[in-house]
N, C-alpha and C. Protein backbone atom coordinates (compact mmCIF):
# COMPACT_ATOMS: atom_id res chain seq x y z
N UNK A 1 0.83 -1.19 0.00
CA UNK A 1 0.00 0.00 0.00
C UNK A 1 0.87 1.25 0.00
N UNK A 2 1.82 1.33 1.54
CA UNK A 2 2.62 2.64 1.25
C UNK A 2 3.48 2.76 -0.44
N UNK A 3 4.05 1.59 -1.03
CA UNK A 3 4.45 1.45 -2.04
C UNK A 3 4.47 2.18 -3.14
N UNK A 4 2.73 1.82 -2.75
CA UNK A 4 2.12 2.55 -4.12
C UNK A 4 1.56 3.88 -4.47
N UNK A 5 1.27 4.51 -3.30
CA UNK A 5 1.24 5.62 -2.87
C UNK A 5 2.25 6.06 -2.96
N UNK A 6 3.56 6.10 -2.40
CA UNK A 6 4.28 6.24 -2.20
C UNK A 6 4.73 6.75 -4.25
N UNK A 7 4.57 5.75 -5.06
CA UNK A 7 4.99 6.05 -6.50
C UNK A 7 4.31 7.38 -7.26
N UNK A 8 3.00 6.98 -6.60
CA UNK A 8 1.64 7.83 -7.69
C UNK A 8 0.93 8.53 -6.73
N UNK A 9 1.18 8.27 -5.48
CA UNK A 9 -0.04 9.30 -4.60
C UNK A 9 -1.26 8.58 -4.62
N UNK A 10 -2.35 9.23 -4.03
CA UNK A 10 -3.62 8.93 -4.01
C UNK A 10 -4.50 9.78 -3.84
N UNK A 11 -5.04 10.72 -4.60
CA UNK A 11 -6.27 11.61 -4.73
C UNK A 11 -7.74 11.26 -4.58
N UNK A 12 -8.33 11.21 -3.62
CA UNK A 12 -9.88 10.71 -4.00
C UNK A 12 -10.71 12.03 -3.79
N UNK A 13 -11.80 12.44 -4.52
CA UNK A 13 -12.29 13.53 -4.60
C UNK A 13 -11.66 15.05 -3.85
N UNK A 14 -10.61 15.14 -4.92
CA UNK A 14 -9.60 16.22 -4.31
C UNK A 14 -8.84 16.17 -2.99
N UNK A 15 -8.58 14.94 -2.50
CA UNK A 15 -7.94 14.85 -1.13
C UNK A 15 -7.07 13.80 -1.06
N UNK A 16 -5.62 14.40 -1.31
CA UNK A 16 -4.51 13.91 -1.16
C UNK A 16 -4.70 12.40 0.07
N UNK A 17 -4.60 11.60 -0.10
CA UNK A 17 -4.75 10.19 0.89
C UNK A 17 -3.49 10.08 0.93
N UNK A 18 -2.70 9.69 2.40
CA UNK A 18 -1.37 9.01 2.68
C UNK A 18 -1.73 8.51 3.43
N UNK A 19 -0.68 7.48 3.21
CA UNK A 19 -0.77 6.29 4.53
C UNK A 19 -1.30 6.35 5.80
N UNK A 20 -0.63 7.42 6.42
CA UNK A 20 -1.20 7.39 7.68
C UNK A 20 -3.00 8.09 7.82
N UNK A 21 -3.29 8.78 6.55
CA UNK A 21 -4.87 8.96 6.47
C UNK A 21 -5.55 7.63 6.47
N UNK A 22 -4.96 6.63 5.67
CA UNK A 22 -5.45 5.17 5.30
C UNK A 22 -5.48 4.57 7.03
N UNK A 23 -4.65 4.82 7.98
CA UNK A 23 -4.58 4.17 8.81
C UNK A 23 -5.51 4.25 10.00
N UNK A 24 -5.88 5.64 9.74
CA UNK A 24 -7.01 6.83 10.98
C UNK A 24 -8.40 5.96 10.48
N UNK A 25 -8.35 5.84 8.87
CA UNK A 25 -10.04 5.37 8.07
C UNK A 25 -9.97 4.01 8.69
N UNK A 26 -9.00 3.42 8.65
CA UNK A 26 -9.07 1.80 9.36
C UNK A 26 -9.57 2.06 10.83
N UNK A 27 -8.89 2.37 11.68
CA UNK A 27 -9.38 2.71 13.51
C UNK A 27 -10.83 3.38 12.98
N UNK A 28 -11.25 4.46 12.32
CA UNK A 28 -12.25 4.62 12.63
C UNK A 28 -13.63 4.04 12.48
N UNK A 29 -12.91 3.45 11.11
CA UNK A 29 -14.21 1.72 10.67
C UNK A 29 -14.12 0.99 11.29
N UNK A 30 -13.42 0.53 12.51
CA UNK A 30 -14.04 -0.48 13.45
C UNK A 30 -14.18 -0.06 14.75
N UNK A 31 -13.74 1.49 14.58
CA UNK A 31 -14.87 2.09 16.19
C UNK A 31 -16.09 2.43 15.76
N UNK A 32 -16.65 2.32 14.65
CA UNK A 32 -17.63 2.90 14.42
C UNK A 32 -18.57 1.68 13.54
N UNK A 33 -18.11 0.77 13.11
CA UNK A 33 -18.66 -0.69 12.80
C UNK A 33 -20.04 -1.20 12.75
N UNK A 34 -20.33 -1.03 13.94
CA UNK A 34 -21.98 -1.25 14.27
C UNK A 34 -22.80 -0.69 13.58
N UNK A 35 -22.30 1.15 13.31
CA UNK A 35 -22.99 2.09 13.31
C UNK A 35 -23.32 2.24 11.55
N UNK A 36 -22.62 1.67 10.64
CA UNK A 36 -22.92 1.77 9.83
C UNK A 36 -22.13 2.47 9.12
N UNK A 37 -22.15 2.80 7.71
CA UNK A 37 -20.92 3.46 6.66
C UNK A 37 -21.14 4.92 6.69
N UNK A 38 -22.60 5.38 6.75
CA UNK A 38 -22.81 6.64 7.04
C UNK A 38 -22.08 7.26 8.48
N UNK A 39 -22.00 6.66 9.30
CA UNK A 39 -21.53 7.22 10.76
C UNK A 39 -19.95 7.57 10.53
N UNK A 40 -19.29 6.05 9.44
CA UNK A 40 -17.67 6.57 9.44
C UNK A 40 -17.71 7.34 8.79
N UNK A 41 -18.74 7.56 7.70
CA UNK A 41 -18.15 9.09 6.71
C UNK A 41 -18.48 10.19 7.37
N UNK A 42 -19.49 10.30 8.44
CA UNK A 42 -19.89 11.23 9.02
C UNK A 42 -18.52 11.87 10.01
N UNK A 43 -18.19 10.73 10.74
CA UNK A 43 -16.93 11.52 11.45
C UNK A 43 -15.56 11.22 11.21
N UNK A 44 -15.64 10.49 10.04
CA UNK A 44 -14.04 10.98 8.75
C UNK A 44 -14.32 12.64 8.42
N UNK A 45 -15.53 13.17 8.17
CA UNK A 45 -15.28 14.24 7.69
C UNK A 45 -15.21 15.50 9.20
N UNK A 46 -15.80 14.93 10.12
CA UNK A 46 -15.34 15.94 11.17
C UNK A 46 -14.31 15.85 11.59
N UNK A 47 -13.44 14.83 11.59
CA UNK A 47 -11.70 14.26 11.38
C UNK A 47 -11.24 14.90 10.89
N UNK A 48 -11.84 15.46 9.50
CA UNK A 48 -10.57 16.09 8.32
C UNK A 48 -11.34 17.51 8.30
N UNK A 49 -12.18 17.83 8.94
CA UNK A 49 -13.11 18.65 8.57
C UNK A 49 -13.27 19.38 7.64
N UNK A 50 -13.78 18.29 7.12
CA UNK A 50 -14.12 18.04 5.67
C UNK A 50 -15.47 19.01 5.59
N UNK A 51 -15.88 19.86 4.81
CA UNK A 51 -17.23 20.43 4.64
C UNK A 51 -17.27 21.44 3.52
N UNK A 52 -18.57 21.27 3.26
CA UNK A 52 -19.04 22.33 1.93
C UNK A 52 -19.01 24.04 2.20
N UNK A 53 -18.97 24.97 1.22
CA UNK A 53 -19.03 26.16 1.27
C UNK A 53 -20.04 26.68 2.36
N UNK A 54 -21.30 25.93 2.43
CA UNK A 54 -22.40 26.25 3.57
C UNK A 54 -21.85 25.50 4.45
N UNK A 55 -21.14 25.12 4.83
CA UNK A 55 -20.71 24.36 6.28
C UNK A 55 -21.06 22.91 6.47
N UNK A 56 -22.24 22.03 5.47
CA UNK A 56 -22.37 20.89 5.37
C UNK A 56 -20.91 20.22 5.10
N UNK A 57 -21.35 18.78 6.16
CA UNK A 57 -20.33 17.78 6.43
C UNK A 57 -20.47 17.32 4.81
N UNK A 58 -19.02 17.33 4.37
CA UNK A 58 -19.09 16.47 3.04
C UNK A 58 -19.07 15.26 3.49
N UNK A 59 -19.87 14.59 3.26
CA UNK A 59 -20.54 13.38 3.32
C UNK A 59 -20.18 12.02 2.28
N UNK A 60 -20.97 12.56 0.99
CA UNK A 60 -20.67 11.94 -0.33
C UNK A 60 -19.20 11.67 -0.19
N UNK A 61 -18.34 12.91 -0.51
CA UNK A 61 -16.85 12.83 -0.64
C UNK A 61 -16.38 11.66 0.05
N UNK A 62 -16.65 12.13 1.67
CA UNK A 62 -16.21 11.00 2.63
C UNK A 62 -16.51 9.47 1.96
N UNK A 63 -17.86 9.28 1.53
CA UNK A 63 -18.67 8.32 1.42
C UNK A 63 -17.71 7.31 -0.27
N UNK A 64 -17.37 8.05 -0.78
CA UNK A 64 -16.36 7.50 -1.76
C UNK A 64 -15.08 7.32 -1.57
N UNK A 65 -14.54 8.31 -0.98
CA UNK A 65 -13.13 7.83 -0.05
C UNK A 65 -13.18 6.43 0.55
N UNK A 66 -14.01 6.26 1.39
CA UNK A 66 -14.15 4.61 1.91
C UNK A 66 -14.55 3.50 1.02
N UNK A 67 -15.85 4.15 0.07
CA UNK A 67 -15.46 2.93 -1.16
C UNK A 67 -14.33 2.55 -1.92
N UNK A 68 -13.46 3.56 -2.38
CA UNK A 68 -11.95 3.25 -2.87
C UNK A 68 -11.27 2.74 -2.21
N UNK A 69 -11.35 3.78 -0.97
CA UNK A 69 -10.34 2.46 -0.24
C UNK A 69 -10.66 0.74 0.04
N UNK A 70 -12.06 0.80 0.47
CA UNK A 70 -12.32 -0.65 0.29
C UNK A 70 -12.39 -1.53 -1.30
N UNK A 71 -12.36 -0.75 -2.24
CA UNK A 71 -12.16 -1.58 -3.30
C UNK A 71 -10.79 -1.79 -3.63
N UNK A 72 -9.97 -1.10 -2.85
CA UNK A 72 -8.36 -1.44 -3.32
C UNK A 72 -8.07 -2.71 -2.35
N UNK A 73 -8.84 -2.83 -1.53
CA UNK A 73 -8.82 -4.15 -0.10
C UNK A 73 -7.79 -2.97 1.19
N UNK A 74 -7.85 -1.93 1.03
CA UNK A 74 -7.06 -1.20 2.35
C UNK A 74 -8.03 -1.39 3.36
N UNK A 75 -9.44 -1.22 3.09
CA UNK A 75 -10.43 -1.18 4.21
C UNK A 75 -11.09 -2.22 4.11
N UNK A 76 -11.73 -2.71 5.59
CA UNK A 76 -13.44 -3.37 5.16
C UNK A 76 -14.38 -2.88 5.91
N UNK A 77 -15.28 -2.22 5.00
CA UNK A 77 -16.88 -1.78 5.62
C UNK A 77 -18.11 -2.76 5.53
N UNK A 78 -18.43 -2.16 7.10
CA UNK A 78 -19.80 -2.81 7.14
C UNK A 78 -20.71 -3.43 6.00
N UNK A 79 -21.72 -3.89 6.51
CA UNK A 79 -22.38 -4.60 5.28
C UNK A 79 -23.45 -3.16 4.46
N UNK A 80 -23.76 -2.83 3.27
CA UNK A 80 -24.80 -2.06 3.06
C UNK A 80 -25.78 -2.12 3.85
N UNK A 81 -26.63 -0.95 4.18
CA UNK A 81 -28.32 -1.23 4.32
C UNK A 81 -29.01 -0.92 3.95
N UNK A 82 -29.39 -1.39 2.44
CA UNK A 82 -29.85 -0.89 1.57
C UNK A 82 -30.67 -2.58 1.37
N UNK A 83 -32.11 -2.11 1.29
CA UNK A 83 -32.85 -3.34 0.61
C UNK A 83 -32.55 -3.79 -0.92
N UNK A 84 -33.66 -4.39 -1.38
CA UNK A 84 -33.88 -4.78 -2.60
C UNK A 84 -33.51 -3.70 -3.76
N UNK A 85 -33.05 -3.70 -4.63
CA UNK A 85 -32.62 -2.72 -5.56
C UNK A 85 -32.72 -1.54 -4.94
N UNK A 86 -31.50 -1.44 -3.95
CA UNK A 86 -30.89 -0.26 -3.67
C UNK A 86 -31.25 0.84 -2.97
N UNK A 87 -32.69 0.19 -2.67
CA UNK A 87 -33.68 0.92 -1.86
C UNK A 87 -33.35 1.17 -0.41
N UNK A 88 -33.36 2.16 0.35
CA UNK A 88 -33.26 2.47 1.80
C UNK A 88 -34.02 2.16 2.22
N UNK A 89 -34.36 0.70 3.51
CA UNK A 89 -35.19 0.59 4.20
C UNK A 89 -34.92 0.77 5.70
N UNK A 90 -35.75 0.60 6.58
CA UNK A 90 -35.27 0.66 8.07
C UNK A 90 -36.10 0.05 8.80
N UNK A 91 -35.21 -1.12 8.99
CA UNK A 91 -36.19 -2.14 10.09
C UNK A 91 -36.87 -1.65 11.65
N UNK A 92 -37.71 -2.41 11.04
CA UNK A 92 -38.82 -1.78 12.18
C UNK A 92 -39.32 -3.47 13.45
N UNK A 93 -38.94 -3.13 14.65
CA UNK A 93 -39.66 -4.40 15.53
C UNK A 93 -41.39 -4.20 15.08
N UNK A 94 -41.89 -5.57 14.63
CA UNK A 94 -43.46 -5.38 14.52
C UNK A 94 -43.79 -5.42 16.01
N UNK A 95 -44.89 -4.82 16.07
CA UNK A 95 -45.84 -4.59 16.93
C UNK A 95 -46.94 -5.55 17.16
N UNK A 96 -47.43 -6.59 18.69
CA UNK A 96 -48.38 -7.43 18.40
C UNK A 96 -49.48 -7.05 18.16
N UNK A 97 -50.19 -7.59 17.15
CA UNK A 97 -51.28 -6.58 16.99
C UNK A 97 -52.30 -7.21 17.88
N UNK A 98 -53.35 -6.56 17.79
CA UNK A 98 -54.39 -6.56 18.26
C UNK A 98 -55.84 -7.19 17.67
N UNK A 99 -55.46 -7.35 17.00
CA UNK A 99 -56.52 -8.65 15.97
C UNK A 99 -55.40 -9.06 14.66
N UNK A 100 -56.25 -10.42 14.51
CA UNK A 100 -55.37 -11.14 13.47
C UNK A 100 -55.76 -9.94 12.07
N UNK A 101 -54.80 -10.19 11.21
CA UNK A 101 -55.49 -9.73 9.49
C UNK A 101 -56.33 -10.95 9.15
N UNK A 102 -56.97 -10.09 8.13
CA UNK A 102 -58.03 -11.44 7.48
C UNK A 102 -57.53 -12.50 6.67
N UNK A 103 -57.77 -13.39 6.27
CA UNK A 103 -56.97 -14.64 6.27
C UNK A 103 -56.14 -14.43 4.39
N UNK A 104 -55.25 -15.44 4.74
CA UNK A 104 -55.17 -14.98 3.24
C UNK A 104 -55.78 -15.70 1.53
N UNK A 105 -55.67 -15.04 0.83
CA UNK A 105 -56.94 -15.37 -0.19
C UNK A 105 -55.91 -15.71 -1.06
N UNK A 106 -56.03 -16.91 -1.69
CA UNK A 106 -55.27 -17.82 -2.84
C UNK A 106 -56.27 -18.36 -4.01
N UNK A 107 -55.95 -18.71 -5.23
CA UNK A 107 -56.40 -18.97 -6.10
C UNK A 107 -56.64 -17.76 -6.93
N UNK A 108 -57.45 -18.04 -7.99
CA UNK A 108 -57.84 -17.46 -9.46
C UNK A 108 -58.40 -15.64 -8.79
N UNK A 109 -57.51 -15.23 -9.50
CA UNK A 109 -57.42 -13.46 -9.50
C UNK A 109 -59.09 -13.46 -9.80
N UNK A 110 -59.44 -13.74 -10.83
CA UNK A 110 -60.84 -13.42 -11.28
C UNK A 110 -62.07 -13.81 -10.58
N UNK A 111 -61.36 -14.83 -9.92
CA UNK A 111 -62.63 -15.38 -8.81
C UNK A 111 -63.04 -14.09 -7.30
N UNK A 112 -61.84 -13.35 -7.51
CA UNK A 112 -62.21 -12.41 -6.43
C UNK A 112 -62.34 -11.14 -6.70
N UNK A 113 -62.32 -10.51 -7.75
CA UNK A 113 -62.84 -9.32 -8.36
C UNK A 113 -64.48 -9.35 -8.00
N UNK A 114 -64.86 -8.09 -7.78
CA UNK A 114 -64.10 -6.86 -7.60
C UNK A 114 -63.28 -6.56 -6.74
N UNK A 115 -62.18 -6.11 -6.93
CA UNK A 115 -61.24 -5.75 -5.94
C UNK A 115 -61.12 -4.38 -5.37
N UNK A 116 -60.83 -4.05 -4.31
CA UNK A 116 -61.28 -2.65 -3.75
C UNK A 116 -59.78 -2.31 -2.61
N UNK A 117 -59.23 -1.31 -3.21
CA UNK A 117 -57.85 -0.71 -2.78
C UNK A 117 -58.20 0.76 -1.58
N UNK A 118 -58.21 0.50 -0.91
CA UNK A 118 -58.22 1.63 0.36
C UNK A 118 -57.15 2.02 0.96
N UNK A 119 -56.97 3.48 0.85
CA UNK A 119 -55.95 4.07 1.53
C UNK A 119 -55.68 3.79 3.02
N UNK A 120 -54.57 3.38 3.50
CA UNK A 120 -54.84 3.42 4.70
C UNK A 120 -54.88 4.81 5.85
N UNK A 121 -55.98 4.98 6.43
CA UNK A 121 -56.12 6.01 7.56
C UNK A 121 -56.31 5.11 9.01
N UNK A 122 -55.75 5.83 9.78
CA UNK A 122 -56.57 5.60 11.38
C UNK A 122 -55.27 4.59 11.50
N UNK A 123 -55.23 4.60 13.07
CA UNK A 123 -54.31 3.61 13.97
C UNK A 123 -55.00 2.32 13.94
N UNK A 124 -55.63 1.76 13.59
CA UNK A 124 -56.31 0.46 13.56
C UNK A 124 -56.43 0.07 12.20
N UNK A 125 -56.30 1.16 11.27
CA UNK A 125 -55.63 0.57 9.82
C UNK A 125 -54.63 0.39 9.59
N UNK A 126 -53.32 0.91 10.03
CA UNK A 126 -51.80 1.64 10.53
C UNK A 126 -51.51 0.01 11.16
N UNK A 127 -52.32 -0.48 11.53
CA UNK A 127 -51.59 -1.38 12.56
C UNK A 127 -51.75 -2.79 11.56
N UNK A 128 -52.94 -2.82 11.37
CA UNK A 128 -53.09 -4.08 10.02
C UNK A 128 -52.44 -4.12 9.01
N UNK A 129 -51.97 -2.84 8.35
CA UNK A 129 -51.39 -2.73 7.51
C UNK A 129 -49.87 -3.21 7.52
N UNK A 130 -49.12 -2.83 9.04
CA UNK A 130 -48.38 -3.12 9.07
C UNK A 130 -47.51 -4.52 9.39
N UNK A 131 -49.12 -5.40 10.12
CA UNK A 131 -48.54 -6.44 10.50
C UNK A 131 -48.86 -7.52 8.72
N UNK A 132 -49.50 -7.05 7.96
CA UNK A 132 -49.46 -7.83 6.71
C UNK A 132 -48.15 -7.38 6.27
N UNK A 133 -47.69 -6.60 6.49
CA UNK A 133 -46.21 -6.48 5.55
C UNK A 133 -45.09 -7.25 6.52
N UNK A 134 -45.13 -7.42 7.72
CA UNK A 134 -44.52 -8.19 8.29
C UNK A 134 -44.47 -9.62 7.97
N UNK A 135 -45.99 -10.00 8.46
CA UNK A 135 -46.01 -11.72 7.66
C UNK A 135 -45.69 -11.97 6.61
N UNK A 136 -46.19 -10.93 5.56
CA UNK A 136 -45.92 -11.05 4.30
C UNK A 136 -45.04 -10.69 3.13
N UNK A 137 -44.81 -9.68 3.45
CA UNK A 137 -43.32 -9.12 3.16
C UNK A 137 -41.78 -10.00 2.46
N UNK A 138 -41.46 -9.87 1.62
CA UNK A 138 -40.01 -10.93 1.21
C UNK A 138 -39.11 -10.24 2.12
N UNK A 139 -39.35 -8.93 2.86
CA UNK A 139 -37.95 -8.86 3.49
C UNK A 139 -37.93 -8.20 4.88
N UNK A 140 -39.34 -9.03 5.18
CA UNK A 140 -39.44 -9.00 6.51
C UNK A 140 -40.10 -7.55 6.99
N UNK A 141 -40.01 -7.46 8.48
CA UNK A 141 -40.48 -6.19 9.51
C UNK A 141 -39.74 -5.08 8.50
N UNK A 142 -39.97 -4.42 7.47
CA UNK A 142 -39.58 -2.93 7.24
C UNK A 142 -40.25 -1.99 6.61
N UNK A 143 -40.02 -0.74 6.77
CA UNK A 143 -40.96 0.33 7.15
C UNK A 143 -40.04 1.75 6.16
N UNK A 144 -41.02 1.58 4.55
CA UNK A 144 -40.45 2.32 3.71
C UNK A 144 -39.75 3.93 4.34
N UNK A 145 -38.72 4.39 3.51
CA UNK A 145 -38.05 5.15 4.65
C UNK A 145 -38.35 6.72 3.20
N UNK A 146 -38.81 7.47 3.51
CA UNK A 146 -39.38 8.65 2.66
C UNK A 146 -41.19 8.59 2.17
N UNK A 147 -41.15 9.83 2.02
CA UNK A 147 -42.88 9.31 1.67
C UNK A 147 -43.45 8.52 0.67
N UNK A 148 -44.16 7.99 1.27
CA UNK A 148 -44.81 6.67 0.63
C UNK A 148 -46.10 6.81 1.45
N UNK A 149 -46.91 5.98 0.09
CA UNK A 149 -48.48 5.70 0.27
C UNK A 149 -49.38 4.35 0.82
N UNK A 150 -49.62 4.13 1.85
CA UNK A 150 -49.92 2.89 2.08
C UNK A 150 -51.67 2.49 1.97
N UNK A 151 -51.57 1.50 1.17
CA UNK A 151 -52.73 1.05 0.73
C UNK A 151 -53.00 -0.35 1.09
N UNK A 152 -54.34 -0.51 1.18
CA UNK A 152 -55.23 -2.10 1.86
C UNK A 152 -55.80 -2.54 0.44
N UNK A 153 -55.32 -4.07 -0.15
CA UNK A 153 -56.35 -4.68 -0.88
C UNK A 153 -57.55 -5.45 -0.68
């Protein structure tokens, strides 16, 4: 690693990387481990204090610095948490509900038309709604993370 640096340097979004920067990103990815990739870029950049013209933590920047370095194998980061195509989700503990959902309905689409889609309102829709995405769900207890519309079939 110093080697090669050492020949060509290492620039990642305008910021000279040396060894001993490579070495601070290592200690701080496994004090910060648990917390996720956002937390080390968050305080890599109050480390380097790193920030935008308005004073925002560069983030992104940080956030590619640690991908390079982990694609050269200098680092290893946490796992993503990112669902199904790339999507941000955030697991949620379900809640026991308070009545079962209604059972579930199998066979011929056409045998159960008309079908009738209701928005969900009210804490007693909120709660059904959520425990069908739990049971039913491919990826388990999670709880879309930005606005979104939740609907009852």
């Amino acid at each position: 690693m110093a080697q090669v640096m050492k020949n060509r340097g290492l620039v990642i979004r305008g910021r000279k990387i040396n060894p001993g920067d490579i070495e601070m990103v290592c200690r701080l990815g496994e004090a910060h481990r648990l917390f996720g990739r956002s937390r080390i870029a968050e305080k890599l950049c109050a480390l380097w204090g790193w920030r935008t013209k308005n004073g925002a933590l560069k983030e992104r920047a940080a956030q590619a610095v640690l991908t390079e370095l982990a694609r050269r194998g200098w680092l290893v980061l946490p796992r993503n948490r990112t669902g199904a195509l790339g999507v941000s989700v955030r697991r949620v503990t379900p809640r026991i509900p308070k009545s079962s959902p209604p059972p579930e309905v199998s066979g011929d689409l056409a045998l159960q038309l008309p079908l009738r889609v209701e928005r969900v309102v009210g804490r007693a829709q909120q709660d059904l709604w959520r425990e069908v995405l739990v049971r039913y769900h491919y990826l388990g207890p999670v709880e879309p993370v930005g606005a979104s519309g939740k609907h009852l079939v």
